[in-house]
Protein backbone atom coordinates (compact mmCIF):
# COMPACT_ATOMS: atom_id res chain seq x y z
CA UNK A 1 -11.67 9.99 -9.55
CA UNK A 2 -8.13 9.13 -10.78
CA UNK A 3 -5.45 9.50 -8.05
CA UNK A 4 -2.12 7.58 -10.64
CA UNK A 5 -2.15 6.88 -14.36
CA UNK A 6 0.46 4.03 -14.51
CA UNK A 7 1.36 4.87 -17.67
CA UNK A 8 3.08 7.58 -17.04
CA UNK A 9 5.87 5.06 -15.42
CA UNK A 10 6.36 3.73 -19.14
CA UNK A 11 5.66 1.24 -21.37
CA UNK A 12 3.87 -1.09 -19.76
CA UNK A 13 3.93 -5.02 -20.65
CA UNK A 14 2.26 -8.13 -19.53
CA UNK A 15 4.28 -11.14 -18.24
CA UNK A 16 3.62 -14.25 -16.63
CA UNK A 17 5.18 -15.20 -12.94
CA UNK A 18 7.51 -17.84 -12.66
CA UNK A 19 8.59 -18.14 -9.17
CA UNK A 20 9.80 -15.41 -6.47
CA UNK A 21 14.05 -16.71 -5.28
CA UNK A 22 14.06 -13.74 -2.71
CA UNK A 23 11.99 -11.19 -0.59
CA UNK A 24 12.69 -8.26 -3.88
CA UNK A 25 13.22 -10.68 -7.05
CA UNK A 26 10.37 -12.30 -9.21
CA UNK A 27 11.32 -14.55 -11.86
CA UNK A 28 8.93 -13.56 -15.18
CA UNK A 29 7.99 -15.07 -18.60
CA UNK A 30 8.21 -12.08 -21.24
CA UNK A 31 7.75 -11.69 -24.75
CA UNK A 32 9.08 -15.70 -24.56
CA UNK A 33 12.12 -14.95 -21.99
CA UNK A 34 13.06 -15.37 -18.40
CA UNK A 35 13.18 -12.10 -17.14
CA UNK A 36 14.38 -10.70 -12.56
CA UNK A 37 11.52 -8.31 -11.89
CA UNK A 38 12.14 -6.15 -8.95
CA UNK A 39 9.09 -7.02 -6.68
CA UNK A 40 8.31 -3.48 -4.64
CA UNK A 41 6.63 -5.21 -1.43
CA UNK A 42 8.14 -6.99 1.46
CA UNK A 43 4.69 -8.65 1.93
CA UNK A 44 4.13 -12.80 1.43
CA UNK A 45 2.05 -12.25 -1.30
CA UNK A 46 1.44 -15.90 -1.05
CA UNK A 47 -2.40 -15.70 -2.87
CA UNK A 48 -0.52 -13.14 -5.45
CA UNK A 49 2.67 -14.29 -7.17
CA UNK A 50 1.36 -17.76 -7.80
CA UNK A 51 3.08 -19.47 -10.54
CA UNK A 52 1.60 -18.53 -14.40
CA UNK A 53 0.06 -15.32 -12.90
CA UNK A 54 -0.51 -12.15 -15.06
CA UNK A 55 1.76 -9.63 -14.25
CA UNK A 56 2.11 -5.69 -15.55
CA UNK A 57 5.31 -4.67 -15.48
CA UNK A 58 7.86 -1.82 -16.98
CA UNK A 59 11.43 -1.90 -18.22
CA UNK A 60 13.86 -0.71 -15.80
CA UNK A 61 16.90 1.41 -16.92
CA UNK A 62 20.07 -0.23 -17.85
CA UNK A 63 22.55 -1.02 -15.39
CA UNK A 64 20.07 -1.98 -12.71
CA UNK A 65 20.02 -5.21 -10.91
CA UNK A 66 16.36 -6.33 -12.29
CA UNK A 67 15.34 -6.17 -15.97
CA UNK A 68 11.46 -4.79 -14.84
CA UNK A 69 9.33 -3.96 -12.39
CA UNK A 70 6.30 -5.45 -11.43
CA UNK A 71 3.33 -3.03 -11.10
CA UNK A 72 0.45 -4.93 -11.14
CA UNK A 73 -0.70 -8.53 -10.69
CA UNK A 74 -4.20 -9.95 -12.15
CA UNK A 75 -6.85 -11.32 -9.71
CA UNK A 76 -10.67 -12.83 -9.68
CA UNK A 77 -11.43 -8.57 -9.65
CA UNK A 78 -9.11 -7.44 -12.08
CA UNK A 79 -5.53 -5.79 -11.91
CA UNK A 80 -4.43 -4.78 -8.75
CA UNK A 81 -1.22 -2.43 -7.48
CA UNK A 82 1.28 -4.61 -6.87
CA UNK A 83 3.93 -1.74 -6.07
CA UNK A 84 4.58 -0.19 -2.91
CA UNK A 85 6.78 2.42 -4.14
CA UNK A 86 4.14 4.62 -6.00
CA UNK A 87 1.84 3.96 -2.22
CA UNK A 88 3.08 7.62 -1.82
CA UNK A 89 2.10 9.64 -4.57
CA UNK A 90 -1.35 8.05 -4.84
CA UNK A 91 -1.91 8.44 -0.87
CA UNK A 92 -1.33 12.28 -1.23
CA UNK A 93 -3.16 12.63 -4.25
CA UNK A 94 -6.42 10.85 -1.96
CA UNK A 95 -5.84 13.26 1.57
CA UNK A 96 -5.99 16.26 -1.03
CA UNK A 97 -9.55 14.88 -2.62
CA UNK A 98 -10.57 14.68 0.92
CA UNK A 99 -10.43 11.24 2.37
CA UNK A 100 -9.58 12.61 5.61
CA UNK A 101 -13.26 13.67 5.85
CA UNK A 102 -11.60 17.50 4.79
CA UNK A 103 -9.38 18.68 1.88
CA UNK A 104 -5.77 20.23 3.76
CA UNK A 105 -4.26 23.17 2.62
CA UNK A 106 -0.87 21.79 3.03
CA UNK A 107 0.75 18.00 2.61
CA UNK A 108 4.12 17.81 3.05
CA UNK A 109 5.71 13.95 2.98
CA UNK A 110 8.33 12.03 4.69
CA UNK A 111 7.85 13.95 8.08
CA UNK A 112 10.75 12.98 10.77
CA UNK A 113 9.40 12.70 13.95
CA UNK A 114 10.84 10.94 16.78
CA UNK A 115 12.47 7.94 15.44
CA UNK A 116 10.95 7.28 12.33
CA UNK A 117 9.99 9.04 9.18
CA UNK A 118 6.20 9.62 8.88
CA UNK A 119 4.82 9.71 5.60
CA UNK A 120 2.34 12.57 5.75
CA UNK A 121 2.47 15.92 8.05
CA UNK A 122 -1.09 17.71 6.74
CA UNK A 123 -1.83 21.65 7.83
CA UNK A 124 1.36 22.09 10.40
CA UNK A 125 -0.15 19.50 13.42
CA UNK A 126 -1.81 16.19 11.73
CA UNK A 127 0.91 13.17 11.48
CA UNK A 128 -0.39 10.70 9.30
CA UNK A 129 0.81 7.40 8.38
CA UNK A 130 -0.15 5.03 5.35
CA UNK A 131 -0.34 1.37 5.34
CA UNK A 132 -1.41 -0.41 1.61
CA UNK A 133 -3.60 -3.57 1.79
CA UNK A 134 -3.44 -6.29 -0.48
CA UNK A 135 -4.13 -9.43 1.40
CA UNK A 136 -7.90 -10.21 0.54
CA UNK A 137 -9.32 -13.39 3.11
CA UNK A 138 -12.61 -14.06 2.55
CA UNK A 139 -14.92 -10.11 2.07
CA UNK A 140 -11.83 -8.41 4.10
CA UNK A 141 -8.84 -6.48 3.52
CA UNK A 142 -6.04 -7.31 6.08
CA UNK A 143 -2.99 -5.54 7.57
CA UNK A 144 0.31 -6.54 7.40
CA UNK A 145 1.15 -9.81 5.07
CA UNK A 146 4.15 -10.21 7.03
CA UNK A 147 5.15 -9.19 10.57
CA UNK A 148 6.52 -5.53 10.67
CA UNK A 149 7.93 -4.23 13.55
CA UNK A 150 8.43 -0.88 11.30
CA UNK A 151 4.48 -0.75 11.37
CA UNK A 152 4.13 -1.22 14.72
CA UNK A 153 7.00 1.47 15.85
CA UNK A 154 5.11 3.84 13.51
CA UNK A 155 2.02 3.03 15.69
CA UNK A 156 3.74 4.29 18.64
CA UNK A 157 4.84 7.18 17.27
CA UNK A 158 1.28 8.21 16.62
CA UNK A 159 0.42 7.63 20.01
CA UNK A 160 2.74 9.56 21.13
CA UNK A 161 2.40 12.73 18.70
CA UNK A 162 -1.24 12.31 20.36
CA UNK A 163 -0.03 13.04 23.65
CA UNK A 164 1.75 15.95 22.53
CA UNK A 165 -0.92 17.81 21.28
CA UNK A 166 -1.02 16.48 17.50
CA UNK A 167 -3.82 14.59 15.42
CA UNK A 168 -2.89 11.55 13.75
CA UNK A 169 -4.42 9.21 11.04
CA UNK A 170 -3.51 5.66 10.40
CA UNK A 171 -4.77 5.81 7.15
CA UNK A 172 -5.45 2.54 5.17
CA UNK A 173 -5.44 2.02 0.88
CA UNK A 174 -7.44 -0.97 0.15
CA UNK A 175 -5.92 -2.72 -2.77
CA UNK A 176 -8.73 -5.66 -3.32
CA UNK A 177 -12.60 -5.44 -2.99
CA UNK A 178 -13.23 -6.42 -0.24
CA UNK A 179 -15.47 -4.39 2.11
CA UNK A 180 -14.12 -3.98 5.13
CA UNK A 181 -10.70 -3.86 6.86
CA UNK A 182 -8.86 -5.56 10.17
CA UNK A 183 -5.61 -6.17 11.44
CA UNK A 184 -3.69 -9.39 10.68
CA UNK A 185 -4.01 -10.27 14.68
CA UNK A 186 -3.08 -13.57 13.46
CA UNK A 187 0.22 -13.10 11.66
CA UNK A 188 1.24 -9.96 13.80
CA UNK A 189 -0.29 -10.02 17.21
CA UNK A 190 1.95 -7.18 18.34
CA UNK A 191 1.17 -4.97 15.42
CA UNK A 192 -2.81 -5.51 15.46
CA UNK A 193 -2.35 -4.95 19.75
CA UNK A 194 -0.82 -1.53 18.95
CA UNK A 195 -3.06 -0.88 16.39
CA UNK A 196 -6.05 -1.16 18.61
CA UNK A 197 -4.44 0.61 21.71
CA UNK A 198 -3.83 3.61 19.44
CA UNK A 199 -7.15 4.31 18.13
CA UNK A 200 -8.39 4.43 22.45
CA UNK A 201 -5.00 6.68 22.46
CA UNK A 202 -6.72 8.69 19.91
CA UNK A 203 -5.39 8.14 16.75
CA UNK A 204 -7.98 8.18 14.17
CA UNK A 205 -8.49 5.74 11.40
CA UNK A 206 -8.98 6.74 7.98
CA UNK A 207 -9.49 4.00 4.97
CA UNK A 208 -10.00 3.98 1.07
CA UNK A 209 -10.30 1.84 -1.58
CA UNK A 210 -8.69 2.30 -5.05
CA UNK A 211 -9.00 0.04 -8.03
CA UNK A 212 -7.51 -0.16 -11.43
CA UNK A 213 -9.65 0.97 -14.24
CA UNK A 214 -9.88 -0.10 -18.16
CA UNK A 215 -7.63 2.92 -19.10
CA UNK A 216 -4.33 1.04 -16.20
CA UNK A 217 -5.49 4.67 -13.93
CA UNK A 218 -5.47 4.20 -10.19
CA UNK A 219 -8.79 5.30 -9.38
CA UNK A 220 -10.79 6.37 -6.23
CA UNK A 221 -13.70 4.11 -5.63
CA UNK A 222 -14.22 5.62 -1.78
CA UNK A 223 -13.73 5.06 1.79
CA UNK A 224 -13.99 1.83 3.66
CA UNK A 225 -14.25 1.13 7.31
CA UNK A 226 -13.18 -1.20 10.20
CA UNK A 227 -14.75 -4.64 10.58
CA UNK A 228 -16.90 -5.21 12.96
């Protein structure tokens, strides 16, 4: 089930990593040249952007501060999403096919509530927020890849919208294959602590896997749970 065709971002290209100087800039090898690609997640992505890695990336308009943007990176499994930006549009397109456990009648995105912006507000009273996972240790998918006392606040905004007579999803988008998912309690205690405290607040967990197909589409490839 395709949820993103990437190629409707552009033409993409292949390039080869060269070494990351800051938290948003990528240094890459293309078509023979040292290129800044704009790297689109605040995560370590220590395993990732290893130098001589296979990159996908797209031109950006002129007059930006990076020449591309890095979409994709290639692992042991294949290409994976390597872009936080497009999290969005794919996470919709998945809560309308229904991995929710229901198909909505109404999304709308970027919800304000309390202090934050949550990313999904489904059928008038269901707050749900959207993490992406791309750190793969051993057969799981872990949550964050650097601390993130955004993710966290989020948490508690959940909890609370539960108390108030809302339903909430953390919902999670796998990124590797890997079959199961958990918190990064070592990285970010305080994140995997609220985490845990929300789902006994109520706050239901949702997760899915995508994967990249032969034809650079974001596809479906169904839901995953929580380790045990």
């Amino acid at each position: 089930m395709v949820l993103f065709d990437l190629k409707k971002l552009g033409k993409l290209e292949e390039a080869e990593f060269i070494e990351r100087p800051n938290r948003f800039v990528g240094l890459c090898r293309i078509n023979g040249s040292i290129k800044r690609c704009h790297i689109a997640d605040s995560g370590r992505l220590k395993e990732i952007l290893t130098e001589g890695r296979k990159l996908l990336v797209v031109k950006n308009p002129e007059g930006m501060k990076t020449d591309y943007k890095i979409l994709a990176a290639r692992m042991e499994e294949g290409w994976i999403l390597l872009n936080t930006s497009i999290h969005s549009k794919i996470g919709k397109k998945a809560i309308e096919k229904g991995v929710l456990g229901f198909k909505p009648k109404k999304i709308r995105s970027e919800v304000k509530y309390g202090n934050s912006r949550i990313d999904f507000l489904v059928d008038e009273n269901i707050l749900i927020e959207l993490k992406g996972s791309n750190l793969l240790v051993g057969r799981k998918c872990l949550f964050p890849d650097a601390p993130t006392s955004r993710g966290k606040r989020h948490l508690e905004e959940l909890i609370k919208a539960v108390k108030e007579g809302y339903q909430a999803f953390i919902l999670i988008m796998v990124l590797r294959d890997c079959s199961c998912f958990e918190t990064n309690k070592r990285l970010d205690p305080a994140f995997s602590d609220t985490f845990a405290k929300a789902l006994k607040e109520g706050v239901k967990f949702a997760g899915f896997k995508v994967e990249i197909d032969k034809d650079l589409n974001l596809v479906l490839k169904g839901k995953i749970g929580l380790c045990r």
